[in-house]
Protein backbone atom coordinates (compact mmCIF):
# COMPACT_ATOMS: atom_id res chain seq x y z
CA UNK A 1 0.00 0.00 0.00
CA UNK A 2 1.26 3.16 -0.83
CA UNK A 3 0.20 6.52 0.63
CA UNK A 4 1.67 10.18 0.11
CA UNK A 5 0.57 13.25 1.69
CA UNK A 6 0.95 17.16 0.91
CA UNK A 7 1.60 20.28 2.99
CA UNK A 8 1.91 20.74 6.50
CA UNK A 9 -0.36 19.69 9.14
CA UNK A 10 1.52 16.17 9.86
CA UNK A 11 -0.35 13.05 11.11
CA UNK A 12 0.96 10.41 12.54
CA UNK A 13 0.36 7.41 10.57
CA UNK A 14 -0.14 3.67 11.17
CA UNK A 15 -1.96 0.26 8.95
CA UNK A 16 -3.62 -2.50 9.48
CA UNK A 17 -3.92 -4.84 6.59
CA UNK A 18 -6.80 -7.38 6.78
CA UNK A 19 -7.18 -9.95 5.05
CA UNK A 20 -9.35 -8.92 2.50
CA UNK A 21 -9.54 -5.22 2.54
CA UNK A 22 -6.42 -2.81 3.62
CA UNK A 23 -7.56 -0.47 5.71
CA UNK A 24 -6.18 3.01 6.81
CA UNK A 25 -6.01 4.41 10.54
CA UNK A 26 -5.21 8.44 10.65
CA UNK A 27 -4.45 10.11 13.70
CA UNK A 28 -4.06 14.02 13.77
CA UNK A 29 -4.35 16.39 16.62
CA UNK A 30 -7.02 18.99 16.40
CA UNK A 31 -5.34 23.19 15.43
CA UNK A 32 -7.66 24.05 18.23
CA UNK A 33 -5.72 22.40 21.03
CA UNK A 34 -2.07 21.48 19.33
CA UNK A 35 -0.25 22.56 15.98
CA UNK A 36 2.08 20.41 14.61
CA UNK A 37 4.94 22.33 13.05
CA UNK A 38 6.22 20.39 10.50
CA UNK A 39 9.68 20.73 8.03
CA UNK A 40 9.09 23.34 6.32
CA UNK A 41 8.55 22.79 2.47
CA UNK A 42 7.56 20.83 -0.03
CA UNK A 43 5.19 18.21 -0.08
CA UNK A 44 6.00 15.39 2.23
CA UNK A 45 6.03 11.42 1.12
CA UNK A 46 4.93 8.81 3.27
CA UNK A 47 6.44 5.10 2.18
CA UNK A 48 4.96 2.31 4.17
CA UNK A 49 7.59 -0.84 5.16
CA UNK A 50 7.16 -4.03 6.42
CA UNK A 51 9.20 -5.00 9.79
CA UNK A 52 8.90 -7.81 11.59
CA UNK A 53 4.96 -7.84 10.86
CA UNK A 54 4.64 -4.28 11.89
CA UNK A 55 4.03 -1.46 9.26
CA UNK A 56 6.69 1.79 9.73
CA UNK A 57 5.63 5.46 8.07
CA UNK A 58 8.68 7.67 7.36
CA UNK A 59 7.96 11.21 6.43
CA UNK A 60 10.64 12.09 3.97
CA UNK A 61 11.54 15.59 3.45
CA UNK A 62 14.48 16.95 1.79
CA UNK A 63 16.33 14.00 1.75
CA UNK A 64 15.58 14.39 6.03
CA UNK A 65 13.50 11.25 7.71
CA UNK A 66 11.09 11.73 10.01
CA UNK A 67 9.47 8.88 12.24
CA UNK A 68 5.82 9.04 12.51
CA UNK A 69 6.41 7.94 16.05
CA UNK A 70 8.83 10.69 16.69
CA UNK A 71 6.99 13.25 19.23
CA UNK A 72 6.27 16.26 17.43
CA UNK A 73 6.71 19.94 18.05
CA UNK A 74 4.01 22.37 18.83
CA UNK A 75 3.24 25.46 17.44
CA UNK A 76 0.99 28.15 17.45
CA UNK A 77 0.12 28.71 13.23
CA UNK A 78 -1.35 26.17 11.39
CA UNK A 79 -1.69 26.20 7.58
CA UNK A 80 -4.64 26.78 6.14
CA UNK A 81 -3.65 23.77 2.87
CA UNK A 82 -4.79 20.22 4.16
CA UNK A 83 -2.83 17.39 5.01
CA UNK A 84 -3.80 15.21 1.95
CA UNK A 85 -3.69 11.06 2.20
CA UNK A 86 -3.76 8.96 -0.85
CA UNK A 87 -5.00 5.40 -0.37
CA UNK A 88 -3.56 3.81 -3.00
CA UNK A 89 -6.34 0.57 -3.69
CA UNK A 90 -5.88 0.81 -7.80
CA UNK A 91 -9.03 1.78 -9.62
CA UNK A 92 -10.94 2.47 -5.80
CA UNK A 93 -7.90 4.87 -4.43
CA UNK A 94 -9.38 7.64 -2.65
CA UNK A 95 -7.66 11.25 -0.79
CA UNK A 96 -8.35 11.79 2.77
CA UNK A 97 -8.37 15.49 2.99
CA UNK A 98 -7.33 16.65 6.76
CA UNK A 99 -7.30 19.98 8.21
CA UNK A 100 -9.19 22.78 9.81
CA UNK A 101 -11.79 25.19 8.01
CA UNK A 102 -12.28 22.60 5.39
CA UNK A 103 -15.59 22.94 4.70
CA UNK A 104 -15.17 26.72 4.30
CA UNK A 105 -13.56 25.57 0.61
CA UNK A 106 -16.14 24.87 -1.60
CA UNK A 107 -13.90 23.22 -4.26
CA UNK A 108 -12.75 20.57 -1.98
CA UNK A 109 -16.06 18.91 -1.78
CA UNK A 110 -17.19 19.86 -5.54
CA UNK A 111 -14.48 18.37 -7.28
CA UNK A 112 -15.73 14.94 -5.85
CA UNK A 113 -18.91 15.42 -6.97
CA UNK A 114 -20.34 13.21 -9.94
CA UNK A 115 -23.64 14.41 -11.49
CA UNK A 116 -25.70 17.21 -10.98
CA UNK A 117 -27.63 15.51 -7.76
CA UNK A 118 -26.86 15.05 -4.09
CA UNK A 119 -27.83 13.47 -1.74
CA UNK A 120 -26.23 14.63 1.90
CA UNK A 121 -27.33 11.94 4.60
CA UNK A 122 -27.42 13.63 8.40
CA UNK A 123 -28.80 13.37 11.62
CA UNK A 124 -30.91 15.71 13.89
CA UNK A 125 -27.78 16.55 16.03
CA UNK A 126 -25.29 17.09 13.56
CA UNK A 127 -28.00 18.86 10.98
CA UNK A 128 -28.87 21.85 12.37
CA UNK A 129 -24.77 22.56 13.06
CA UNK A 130 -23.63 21.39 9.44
CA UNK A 131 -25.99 20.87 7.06
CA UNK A 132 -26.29 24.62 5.96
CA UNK A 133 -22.70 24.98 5.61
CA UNK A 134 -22.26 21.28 3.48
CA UNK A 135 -24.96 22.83 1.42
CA UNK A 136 -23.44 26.08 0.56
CA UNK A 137 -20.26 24.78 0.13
CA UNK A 138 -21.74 21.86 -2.66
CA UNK A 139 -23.41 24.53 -4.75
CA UNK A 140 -21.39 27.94 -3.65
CA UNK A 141 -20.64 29.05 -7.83
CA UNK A 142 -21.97 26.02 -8.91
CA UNK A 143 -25.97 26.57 -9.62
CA UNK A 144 -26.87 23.73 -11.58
CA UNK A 145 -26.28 21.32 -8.70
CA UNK A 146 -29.23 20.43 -6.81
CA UNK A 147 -28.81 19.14 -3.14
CA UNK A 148 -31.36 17.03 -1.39
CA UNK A 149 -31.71 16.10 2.47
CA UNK A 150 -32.87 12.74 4.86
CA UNK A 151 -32.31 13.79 7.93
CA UNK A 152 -32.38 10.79 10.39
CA UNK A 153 -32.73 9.91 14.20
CA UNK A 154 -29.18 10.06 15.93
CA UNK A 155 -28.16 6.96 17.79
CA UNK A 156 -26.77 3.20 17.36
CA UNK A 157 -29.96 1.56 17.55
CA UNK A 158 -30.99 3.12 14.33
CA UNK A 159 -28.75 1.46 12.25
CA UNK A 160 -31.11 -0.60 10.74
CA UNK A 161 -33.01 -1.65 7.82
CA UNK A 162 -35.93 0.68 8.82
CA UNK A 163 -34.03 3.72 8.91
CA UNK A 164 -32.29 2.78 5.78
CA UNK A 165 -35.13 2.82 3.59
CA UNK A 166 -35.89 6.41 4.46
CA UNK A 167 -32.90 6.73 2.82
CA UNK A 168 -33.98 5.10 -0.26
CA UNK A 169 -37.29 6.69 -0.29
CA UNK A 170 -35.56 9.80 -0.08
CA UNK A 171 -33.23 9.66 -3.31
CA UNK A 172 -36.14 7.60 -5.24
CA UNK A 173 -38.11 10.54 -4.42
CA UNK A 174 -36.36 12.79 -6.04
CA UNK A 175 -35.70 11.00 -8.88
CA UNK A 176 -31.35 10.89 -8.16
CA UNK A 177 -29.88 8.88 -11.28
CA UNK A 178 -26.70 6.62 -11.40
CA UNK A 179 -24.56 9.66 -11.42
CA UNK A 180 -25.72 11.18 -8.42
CA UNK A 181 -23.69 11.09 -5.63
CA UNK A 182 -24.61 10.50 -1.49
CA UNK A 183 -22.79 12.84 1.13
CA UNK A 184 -22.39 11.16 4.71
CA UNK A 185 -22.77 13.55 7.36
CA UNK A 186 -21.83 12.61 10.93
CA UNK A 187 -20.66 9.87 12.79
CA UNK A 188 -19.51 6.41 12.19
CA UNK A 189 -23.61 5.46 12.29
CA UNK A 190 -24.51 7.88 9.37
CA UNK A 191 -21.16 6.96 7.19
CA UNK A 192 -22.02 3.23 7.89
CA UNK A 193 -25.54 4.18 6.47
CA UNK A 194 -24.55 6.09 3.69
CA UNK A 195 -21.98 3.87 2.37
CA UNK A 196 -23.95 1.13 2.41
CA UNK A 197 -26.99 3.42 0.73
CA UNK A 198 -24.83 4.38 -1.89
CA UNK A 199 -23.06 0.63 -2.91
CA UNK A 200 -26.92 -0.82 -2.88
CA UNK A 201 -28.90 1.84 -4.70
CA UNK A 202 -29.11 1.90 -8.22
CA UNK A 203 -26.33 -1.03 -7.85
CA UNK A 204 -23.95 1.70 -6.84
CA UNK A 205 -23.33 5.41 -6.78
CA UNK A 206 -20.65 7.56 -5.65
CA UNK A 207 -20.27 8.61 -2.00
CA UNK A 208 -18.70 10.92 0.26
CA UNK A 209 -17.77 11.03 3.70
CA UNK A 210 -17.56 14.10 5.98
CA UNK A 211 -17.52 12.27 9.23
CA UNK A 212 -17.29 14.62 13.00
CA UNK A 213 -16.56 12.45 15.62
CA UNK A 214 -13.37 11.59 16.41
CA UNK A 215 -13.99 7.95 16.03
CA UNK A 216 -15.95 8.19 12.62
CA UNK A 217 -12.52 10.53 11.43
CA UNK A 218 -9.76 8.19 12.40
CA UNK A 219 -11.46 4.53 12.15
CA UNK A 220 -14.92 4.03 10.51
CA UNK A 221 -15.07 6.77 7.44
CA UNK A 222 -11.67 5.29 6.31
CA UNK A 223 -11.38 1.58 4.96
CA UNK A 224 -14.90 0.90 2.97
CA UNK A 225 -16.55 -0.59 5.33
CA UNK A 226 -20.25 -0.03 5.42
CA UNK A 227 -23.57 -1.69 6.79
CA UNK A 228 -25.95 -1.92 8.96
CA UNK A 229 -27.08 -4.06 11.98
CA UNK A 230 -29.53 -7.06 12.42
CA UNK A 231 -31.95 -7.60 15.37
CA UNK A 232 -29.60 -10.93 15.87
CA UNK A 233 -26.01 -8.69 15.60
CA UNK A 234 -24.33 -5.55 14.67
CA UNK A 235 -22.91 -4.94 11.11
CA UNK A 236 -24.21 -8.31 10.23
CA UNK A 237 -25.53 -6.90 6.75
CA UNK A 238 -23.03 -4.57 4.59
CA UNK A 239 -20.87 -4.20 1.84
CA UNK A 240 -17.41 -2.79 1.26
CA UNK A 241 -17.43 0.36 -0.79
CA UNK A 242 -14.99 2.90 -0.85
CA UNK A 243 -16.09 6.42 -0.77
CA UNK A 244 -14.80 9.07 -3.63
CA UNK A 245 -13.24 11.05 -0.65
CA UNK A 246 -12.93 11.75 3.03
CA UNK A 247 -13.10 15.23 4.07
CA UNK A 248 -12.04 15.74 7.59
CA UNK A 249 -12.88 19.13 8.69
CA UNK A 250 -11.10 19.22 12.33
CA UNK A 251 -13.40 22.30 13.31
CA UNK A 252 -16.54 19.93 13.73
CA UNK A 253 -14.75 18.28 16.70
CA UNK A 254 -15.19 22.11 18.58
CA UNK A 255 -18.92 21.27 19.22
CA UNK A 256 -18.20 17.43 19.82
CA UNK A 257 -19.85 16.39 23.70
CA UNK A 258 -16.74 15.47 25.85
CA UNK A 259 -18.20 11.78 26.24
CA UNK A 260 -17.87 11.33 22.49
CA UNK A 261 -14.19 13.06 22.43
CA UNK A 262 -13.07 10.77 25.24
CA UNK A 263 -14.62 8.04 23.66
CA UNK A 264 -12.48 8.62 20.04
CA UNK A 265 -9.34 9.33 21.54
CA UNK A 266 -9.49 6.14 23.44
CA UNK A 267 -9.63 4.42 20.04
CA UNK A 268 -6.17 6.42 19.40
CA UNK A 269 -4.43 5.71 22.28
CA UNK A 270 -5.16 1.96 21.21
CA UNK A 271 -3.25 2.51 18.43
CA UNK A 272 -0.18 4.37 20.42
CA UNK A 273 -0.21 1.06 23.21
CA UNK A 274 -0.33 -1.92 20.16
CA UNK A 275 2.24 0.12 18.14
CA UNK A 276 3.83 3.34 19.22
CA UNK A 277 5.27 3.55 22.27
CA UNK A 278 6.53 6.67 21.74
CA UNK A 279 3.22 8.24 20.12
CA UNK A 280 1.37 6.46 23.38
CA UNK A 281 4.09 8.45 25.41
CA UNK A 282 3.14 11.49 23.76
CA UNK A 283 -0.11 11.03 24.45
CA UNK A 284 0.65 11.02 28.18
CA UNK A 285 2.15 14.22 27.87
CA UNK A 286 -0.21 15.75 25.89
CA UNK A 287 -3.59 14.59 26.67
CA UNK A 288 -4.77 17.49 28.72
CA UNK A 289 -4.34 19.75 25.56
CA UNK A 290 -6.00 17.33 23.24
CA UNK A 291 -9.46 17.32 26.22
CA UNK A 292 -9.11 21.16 26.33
């Protein structure tokens, strides 16, 4: 797997290859608590090798390596140009576009967009702080796009097959063709819902994800995996579909409930104990600035 990123916000970076589908885990500290200051220049490389069963990221600038591990320095400026991530899966590769103030850039979102219909798949929680601003930024200087909205019940237990005909109603409804494309708002419930939406209707249409929880940025909007839960198990009914993009505006995390914060960066520090002993001992040091 090969993945590359450009300009400066620097994640840390690890993999985990299954079996059947690669998947991507990105970890980046929010501008509003820490800035990363990162070598200055050009776009930065990242080359994934194998050791000892373990998956290493270098950052490579200027003929200079840098450890993903290594513990990085803090600043107080943060470029406004995202940290871009390819993943590199052939005819489904994808760019996870990181940074803050991302939906403030209409051509970020509009340059993904196939057709001249979309769909944009929320919830009542997130809606009423993001839906407006999604909106404006998929049809800001571009009028012949027409944007629809299903606005859902927030929660786990809705991940079902009842809620996910509303989305179906929704885009038969108003009559979206094969070159439409569905926007996932929210957390890992509405991307699991959306992706799975778009690989099932019409036998497949393009997706995006704008996910704003923690968990939904660095785990479940990254890797294709989509579905929805049984009455006898979770996820028991899905598909793998990779979305057309993942925009990961850090500035949604600002109205994120603590309990959901805590709850993603648990997921991270995961990654630093299996892996990264030094990114774990970061961590440590840093946590109270990542909960502020």
């Amino acid at each position: 797997m090969a993945l590359s990123t450009a300009n400066s916000l620097s994640p840390s970076l690890s993999s985990k290859h299954a079996s059947k589908q690669p998947e991507l885990y990105t970890w980046f500290r929010s501008p509003n608590a820490i800035a990363l200051k990162s070598p200055p220049l050009a776009p930065t490389s990242i080359e994934l090798k194998r050791n000892g069963g373990f998956v290493l990221g270098e950052y490579k600038v200027n003929r200079r390596i840098y450890a993903s591990s290594a513990a990085p320095m803090m600043d107080q400026t943060v470029s406004k140009a995202p940290t871009i991530v390819e993943v590199d899966l052939g005819q489904r590769s994808y760019p996870i576009c990181i940074g803050s103030g991302l939906l403030d850039h209409p051509d970020l979102l509009q340059k993904h967009v196939q057709g001249k219909k979309v769909l944009v798949v929320t919830n009542n929680t997130v809606a009423p702080l993001y839906l407006d601003k999604v909106t404006d930024a998929l049809t800001r200087g571009n009028p012949n796009v027409s944007v629809e909205n299903v606005i859902l019940p927030d929660g786990e237990n809705y991940k079902n097959m009842d809620t996910l005909m509303k989305v179906f109603d929704k885009a038969i409804e108003s009559r979206l063709d094969r070159r439409c494309t569905f926007v996932a708002l929210g957390g890992g419930v509405i991307g699991d819902m959306c992706g799975y939406a778009a690989a099932s209707y019409l036998r497949g249409v393009n997706f995006i994800q704008i996910p704003t929880t923690v968990m939904a940025q660095v785990d479940s909007s990254v890797g294709g995996k989509t579905g929805i839960n049984h009455r006898l198990g979770k996820n028991l009914i899905g598909a793998f579909y990779q979305p057309q993009c993942v925009l990961v505006d850090t500035d949604t995390l600002n109205t994120l409930p603590d309990r959901e914060l805590a709850s993603g960066l648990a997921e991270v520090i995961k990654y630093g104990l299996i892996r990264d002993a030094e990114f774990f001992e970061w961590q440590e040091q840093n946590m109270h600035k990542l909960m502020a």
